[in-house]
C-alpha atoms as a PDB file:
ATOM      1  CA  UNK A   1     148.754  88.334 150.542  1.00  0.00           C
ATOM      2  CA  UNK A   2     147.908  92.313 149.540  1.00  0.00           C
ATOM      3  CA  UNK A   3     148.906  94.627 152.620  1.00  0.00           C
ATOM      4  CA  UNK A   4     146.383  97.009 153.352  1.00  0.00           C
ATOM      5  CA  UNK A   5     147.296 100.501 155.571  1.00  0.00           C
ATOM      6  CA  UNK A   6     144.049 102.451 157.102  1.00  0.00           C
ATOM      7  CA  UNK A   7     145.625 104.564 159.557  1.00  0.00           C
ATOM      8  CA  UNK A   8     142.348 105.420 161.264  1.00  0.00           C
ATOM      9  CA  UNK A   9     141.135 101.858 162.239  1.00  0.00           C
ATOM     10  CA  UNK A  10     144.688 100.940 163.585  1.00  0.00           C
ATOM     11  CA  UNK A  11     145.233 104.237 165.216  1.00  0.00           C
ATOM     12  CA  UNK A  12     141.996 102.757 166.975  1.00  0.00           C
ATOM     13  CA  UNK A  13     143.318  99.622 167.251  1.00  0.00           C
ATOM     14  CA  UNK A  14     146.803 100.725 168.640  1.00  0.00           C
ATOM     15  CA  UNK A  15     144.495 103.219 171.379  1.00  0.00           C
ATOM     16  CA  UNK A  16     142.671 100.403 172.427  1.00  0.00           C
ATOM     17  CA  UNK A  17     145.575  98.007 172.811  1.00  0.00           C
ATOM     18  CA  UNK A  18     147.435 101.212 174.929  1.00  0.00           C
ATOM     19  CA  UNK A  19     144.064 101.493 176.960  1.00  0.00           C
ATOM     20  CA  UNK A  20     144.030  97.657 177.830  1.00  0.00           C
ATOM     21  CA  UNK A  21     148.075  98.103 178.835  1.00  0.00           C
ATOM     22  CA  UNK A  22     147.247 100.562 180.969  1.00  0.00           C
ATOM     23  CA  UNK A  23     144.192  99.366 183.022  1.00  0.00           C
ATOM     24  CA  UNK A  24     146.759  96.106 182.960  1.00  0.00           C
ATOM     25  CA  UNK A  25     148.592  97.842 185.712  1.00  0.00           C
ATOM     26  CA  UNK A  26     145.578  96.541 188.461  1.00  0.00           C
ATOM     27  CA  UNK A  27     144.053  94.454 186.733  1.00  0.00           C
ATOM     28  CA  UNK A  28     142.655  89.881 188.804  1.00  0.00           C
ATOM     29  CA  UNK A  29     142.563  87.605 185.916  1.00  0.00           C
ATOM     30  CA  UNK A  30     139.878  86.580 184.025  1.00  0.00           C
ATOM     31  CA  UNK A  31     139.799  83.049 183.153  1.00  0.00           C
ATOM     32  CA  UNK A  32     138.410  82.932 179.347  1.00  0.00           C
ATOM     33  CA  UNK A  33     141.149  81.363 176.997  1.00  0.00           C
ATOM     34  CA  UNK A  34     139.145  81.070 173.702  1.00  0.00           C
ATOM     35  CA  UNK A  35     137.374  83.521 171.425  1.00  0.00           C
ATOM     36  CA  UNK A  36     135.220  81.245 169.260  1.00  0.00           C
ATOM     37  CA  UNK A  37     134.491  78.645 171.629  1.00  0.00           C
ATOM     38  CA  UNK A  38     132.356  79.678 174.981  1.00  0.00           C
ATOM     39  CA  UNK A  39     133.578  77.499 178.093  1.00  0.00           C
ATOM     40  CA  UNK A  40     130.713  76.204 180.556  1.00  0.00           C
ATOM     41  CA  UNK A  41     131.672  78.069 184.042  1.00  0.00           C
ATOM     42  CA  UNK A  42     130.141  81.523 184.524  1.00  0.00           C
ATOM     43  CA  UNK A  43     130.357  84.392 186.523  1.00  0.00           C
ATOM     44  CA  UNK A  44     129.830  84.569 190.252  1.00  0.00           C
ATOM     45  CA  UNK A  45     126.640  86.575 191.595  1.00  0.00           C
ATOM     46  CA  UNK A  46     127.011  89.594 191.339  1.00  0.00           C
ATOM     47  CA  UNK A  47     130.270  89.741 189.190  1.00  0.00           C
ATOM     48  CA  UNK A  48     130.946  92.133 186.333  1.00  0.00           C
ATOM     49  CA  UNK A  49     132.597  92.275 183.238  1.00  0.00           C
ATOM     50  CA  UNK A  50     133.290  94.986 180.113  1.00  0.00           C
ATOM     51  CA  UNK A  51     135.197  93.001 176.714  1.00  0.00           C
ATOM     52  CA  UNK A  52     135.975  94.538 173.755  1.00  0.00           C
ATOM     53  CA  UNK A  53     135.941  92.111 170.782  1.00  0.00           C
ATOM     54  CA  UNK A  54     138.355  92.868 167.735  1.00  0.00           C
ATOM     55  CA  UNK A  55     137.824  89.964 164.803  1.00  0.00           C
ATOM     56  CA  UNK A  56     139.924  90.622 161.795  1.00  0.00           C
ATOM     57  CA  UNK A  57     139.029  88.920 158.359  1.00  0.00           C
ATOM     58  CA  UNK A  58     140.892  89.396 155.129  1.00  0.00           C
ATOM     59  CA  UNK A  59     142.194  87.693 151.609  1.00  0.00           C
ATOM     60  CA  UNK A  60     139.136  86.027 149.865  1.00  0.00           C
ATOM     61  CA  UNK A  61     140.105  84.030 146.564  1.00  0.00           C
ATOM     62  CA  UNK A  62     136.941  85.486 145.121  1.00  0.00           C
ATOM     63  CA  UNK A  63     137.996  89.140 146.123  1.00  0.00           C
ATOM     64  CA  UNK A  64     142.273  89.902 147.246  1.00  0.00           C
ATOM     65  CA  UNK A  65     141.293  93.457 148.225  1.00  0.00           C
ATOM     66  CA  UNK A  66     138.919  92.057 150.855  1.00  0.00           C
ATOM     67  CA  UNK A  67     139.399  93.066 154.190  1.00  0.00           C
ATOM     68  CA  UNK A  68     136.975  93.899 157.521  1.00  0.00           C
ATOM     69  CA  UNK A  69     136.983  94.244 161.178  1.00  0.00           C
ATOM     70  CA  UNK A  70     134.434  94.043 163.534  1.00  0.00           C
ATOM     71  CA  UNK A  71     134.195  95.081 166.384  1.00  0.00           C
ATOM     72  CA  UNK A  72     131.847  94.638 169.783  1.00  0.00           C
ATOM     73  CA  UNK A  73     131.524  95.960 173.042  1.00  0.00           C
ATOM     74  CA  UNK A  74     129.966  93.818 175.520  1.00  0.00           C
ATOM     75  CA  UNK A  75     128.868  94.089 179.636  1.00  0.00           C
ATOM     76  CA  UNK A  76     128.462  90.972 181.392  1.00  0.00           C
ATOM     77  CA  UNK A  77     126.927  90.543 184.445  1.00  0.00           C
ATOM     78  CA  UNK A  78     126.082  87.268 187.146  1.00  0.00           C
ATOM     79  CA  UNK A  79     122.352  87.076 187.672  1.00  0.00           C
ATOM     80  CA  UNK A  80     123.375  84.060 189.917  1.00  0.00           C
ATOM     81  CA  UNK A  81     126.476  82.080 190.458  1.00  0.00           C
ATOM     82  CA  UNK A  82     124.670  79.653 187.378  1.00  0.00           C
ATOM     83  CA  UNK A  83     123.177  82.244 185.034  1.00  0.00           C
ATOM     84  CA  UNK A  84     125.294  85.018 183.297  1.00  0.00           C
ATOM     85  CA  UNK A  85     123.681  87.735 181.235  1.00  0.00           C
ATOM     86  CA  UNK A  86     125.569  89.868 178.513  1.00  0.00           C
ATOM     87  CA  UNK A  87     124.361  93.183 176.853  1.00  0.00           C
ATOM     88  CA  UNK A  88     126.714  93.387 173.334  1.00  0.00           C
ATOM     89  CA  UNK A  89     125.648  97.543 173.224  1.00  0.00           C
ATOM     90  CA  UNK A  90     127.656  97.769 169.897  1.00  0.00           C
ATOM     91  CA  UNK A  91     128.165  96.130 166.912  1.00  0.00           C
ATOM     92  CA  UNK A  92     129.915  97.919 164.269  1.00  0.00           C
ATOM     93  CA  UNK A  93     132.046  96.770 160.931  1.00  0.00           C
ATOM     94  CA  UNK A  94     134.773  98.698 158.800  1.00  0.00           C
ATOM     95  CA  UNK A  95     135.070  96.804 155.447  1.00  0.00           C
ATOM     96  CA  UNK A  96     137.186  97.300 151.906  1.00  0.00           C
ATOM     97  CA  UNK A  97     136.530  95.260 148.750  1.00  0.00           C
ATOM     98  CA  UNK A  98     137.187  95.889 144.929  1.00  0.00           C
ATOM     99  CA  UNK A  99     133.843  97.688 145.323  1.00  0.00           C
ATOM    100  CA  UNK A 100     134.408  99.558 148.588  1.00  0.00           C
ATOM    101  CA  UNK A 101     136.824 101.751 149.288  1.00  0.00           C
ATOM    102  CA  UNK A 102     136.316 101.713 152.719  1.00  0.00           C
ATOM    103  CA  UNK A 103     132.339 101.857 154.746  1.00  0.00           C
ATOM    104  CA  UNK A 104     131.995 101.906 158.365  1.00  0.00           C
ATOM    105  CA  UNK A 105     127.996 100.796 159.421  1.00  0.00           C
ATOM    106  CA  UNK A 106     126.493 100.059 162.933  1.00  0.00           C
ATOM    107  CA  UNK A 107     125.210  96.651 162.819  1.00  0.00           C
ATOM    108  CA  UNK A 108     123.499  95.809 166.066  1.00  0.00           C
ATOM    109  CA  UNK A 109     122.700  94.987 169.715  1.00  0.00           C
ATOM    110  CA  UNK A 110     122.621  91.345 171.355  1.00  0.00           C
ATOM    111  CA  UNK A 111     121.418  90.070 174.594  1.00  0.00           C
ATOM    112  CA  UNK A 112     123.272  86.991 175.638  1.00  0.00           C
ATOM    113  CA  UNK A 113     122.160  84.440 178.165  1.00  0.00           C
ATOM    114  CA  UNK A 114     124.739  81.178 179.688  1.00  0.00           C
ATOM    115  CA  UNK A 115     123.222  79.023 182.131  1.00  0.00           C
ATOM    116  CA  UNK A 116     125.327  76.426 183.658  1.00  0.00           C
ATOM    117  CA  UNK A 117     124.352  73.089 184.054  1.00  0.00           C
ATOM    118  CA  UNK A 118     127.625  71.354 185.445  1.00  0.00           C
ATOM    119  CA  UNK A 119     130.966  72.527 186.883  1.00  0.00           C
ATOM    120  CA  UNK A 120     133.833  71.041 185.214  1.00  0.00           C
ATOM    121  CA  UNK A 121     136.128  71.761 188.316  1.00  0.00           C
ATOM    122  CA  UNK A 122     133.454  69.296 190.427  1.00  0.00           C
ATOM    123  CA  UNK A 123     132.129  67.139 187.973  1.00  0.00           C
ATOM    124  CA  UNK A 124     133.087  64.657 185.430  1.00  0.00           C
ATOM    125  CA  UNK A 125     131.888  67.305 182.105  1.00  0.00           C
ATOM    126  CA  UNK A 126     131.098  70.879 182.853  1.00  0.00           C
ATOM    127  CA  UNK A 127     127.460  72.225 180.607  1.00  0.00           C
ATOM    128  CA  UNK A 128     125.865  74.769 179.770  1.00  0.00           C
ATOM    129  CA  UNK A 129     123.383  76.283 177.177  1.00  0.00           C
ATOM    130  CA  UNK A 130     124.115  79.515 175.657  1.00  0.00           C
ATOM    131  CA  UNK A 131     121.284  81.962 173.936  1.00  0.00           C
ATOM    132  CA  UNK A 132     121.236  84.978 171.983  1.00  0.00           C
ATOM    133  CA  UNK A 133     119.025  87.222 170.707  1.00  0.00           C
ATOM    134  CA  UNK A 134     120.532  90.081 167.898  1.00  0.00           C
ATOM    135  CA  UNK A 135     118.815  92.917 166.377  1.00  0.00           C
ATOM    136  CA  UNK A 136     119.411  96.005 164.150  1.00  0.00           C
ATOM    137  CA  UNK A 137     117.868  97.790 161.204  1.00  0.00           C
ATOM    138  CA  UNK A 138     116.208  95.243 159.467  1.00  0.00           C
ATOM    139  CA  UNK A 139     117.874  92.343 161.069  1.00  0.00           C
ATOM    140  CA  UNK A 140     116.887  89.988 163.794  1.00  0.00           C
ATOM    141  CA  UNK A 141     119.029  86.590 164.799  1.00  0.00           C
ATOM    142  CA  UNK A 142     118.372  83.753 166.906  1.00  0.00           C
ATOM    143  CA  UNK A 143     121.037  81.954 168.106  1.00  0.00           C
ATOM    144  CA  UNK A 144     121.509  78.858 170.695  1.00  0.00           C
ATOM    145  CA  UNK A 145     124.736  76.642 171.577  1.00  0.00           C
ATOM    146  CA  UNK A 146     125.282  73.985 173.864  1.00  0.00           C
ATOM    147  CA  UNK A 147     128.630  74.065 175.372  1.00  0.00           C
ATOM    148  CA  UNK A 148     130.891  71.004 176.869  1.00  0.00           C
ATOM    149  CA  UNK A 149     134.401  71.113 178.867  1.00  0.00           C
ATOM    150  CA  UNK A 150     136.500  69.110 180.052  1.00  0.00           C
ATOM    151  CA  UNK A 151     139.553  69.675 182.382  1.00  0.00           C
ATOM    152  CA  UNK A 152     142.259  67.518 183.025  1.00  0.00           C
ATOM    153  CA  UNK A 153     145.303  68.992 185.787  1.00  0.00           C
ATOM    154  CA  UNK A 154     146.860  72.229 183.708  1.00  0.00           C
ATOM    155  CA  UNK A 155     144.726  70.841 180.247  1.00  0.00           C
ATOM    156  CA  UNK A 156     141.144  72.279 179.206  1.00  0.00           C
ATOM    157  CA  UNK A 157     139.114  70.758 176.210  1.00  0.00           C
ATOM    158  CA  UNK A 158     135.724  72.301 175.410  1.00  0.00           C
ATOM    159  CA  UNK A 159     133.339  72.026 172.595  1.00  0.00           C
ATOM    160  CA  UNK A 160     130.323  74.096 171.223  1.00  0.00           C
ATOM    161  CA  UNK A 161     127.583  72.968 169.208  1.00  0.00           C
ATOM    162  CA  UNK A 162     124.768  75.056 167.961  1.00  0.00           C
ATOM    163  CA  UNK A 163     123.120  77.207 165.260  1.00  0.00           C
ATOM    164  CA  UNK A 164     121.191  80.284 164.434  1.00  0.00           C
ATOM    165  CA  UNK A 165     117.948  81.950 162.630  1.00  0.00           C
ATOM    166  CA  UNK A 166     118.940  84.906 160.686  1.00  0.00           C
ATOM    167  CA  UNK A 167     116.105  87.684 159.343  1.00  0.00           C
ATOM    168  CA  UNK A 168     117.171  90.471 157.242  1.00  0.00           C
ATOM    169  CA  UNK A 169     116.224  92.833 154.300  1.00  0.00           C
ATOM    170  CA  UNK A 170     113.778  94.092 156.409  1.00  0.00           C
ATOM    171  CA  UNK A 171     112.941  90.453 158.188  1.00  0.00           C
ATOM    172  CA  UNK A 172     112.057  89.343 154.080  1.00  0.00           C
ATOM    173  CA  UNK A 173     115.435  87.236 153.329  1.00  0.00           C
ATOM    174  CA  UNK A 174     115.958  84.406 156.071  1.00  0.00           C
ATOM    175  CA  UNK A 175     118.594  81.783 156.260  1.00  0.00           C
ATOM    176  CA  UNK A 176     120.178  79.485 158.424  1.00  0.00           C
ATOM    177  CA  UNK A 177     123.665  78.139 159.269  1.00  0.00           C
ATOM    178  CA  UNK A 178     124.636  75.242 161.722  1.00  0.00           C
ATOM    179  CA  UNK A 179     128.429  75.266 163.362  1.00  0.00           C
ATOM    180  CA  UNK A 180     130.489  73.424 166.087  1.00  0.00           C
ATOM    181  CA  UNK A 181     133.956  74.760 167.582  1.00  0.00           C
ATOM    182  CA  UNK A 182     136.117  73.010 169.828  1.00  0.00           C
ATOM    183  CA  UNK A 183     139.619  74.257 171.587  1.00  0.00           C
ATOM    184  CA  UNK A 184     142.573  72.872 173.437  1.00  0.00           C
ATOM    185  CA  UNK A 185     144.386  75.157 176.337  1.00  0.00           C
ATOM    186  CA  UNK A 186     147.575  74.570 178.229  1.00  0.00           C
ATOM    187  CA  UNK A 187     148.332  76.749 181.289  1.00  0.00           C
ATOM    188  CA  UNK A 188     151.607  77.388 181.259  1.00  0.00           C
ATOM    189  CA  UNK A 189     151.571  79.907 184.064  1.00  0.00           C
ATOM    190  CA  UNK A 190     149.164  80.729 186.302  1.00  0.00           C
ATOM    191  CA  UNK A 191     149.004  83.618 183.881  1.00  0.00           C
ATOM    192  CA  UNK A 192     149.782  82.585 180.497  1.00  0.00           C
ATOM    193  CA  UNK A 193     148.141  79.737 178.538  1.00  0.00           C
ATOM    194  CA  UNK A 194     148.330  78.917 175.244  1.00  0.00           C
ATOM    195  CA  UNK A 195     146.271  76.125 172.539  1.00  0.00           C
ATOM    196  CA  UNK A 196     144.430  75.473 169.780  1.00  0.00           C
ATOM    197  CA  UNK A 197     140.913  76.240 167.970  1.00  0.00           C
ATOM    198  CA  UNK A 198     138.962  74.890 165.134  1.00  0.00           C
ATOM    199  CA  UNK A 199     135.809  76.254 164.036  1.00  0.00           C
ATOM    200  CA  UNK A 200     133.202  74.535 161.457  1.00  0.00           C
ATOM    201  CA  UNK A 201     129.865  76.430 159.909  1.00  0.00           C
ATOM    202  CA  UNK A 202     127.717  75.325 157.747  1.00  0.00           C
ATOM    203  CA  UNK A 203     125.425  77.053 156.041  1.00  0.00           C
ATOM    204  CA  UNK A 204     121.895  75.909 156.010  1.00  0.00           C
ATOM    205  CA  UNK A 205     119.665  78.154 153.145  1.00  0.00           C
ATOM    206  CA  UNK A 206     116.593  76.202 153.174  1.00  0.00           C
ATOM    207  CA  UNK A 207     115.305  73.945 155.565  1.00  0.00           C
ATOM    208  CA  UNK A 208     115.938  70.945 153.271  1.00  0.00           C
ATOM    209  CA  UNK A 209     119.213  71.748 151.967  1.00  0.00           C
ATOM    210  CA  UNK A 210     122.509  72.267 153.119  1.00  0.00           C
ATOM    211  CA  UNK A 211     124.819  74.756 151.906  1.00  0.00           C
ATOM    212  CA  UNK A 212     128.939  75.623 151.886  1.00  0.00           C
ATOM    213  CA  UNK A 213     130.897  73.964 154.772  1.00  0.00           C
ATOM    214  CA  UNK A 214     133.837  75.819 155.807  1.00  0.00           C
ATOM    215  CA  UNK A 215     136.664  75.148 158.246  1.00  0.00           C
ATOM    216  CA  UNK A 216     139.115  77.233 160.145  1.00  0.00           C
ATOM    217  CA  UNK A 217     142.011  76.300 161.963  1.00  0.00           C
ATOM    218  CA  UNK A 218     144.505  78.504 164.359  1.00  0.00           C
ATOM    219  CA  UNK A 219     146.412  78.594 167.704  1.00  0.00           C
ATOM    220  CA  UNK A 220     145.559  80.868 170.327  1.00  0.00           C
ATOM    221  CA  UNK A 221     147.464  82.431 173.256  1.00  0.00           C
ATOM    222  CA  UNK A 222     145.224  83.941 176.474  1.00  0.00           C
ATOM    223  CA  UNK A 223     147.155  85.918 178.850  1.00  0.00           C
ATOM    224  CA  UNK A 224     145.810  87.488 182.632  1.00  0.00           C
ATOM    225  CA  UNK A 225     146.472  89.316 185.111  1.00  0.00           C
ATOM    226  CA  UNK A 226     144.613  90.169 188.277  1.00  0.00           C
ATOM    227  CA  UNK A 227     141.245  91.587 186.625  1.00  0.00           C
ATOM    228  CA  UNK A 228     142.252  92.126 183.054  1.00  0.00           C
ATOM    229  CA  UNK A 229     143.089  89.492 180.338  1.00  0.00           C
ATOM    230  CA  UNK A 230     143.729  89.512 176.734  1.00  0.00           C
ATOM    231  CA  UNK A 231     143.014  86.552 174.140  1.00  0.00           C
ATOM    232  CA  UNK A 232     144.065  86.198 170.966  1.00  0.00           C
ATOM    233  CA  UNK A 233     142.971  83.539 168.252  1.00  0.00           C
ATOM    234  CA  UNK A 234     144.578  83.882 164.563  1.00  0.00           C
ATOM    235  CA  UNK A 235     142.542  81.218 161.901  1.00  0.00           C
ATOM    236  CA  UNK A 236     143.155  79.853 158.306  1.00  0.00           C
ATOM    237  CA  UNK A 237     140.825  78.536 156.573  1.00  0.00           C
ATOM    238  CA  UNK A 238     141.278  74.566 155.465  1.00  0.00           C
ATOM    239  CA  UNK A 239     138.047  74.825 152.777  1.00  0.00           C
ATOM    240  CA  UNK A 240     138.156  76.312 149.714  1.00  0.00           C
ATOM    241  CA  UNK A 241     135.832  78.605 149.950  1.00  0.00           C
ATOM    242  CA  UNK A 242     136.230  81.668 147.315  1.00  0.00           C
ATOM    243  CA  UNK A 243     133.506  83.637 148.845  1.00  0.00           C
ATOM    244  CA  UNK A 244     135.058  83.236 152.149  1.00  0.00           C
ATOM    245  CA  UNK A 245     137.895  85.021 153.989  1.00  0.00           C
ATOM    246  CA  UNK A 246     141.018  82.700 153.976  1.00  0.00           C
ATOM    247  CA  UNK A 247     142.471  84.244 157.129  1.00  0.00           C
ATOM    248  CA  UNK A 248     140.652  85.600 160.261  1.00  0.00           C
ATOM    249  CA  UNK A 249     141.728  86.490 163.993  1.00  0.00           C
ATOM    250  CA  UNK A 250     139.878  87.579 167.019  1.00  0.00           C
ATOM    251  CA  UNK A 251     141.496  89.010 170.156  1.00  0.00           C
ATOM    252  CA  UNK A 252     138.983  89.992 173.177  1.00  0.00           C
ATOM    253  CA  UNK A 253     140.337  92.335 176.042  1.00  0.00           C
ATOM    254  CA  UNK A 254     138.299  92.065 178.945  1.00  0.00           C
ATOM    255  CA  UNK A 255     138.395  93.742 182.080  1.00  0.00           C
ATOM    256  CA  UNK A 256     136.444  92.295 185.602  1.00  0.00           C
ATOM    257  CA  UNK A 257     134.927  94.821 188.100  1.00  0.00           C
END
């Protein structure tokens, strides 16, 4: 795999990483251990939350000098101690390709709604539906999800199915794509936990065909304390998919007011 230096982004990467140490120091833990897969409990009235999402993709077959990161910055807030509402106030992207030597573009906003339908700490399954709305220049995306978990002792299973409606080109070019994700956590410590993730996505580009099916595969270690936490999800891809990145990761810092 071609190693790729841009001291800029991970200058920015390193700040944020020294930022998230710091505010460490009194931090009350967050409970989130996945990045790709939602869980089903939300946050208590009133609660609030800031996370910074890093995702990391890199190597296509089609493309070795392939590489991007994007990046979001997202407020959460409980409506009740069932609904949770989440304002992603930027979405931005730094890519390189054979035919970019490096572009940095604002993609975005997002409104994100959860609304829990079960507890899994007080019922057999914990549910809830998840709903998105994203739009930027030219762009507008639908997205829904309905989310499962299970939790057995120190164990948690959970499982999202879903799919989205994307508009762009100026709202001319549409397309589709269905996906399910599932993940495996084991708390080790009250503070430490560590797992598993798969994600599937298919794309959907007409409404009577289906498209590429890719496949990801990855551990995943979440760590907390007191308000802050840090997750981390690194992802190969088990396709063979030339037009798609054969490695990705995600970590999410997230601090809780």
């Amino acid at each position: 795999m071609k190693t790729h230096h841009h001291p800029t982004v991970l200058r920015g990467a390193l700040g944020c990483l020294g930022t998230a140490l710091i505010l460490s120091s009194s931090a009350d833990a967050g409970s989130r251990r996945f990045t790709y897969s939602y869980e089903t409990t939300t946050m208590s009235k009133g609660a609030m939350e800031l996370e910074s999402w890093v995702t990391w993709k890199t190597d296509k077959a089609s493309d070795p000098d392939f590489e991007r990161f994007d990046i979001r910055h997202e407020f959460e807030y409980g409506v009740s101690d069932r609904f949770q509402l989440a304002l992603y106030f930027a979405d931005w992207r730094y890519e390189e390709s054979a035919g970019e030597s490096g572009k940095t573009e604002f993609l975005d906003v997002a409104l994100e709604g959860i609304y829990n339908l079960t507890d899994p700490n007080t019922t057999p399954f914990g549910s809830a539906i998840y709903g998105e709305v994203k739009a930027g220049d030219g762009l507008l995306e639908l997205e829904s999800k309905l989310l499962l978990q299970k939790n057995l002792g120190s164990w948690m299973f959970v499982y999202n199915i879903g799919g989205e409606l994307e508009w762009e080109d100026g709202y001319e070019e549409d397309e589709a794509e269905l996906m399910q994700s599932a993940g495996v956590s084991y708390q080790i410590t009250p503070a430490f936990s560590a797992g598993a993730e798969v994600l599937h996505e298919i794309a959907v580009p007409d409404v009577d065909t289906i498209g590429d099916s890719g496949v990801y595969l990855g551990p995943n270690v979440a760590w907390r304390k007191d308000n802050f936490s840090i997750t981390l999800t690194g992802m190969w891809q088990l396709t063979s998919l030339a037009d798609e990145p054969d490695f990705q990761a995600r970590t999410i810092f997230a601090v809780e007011f």
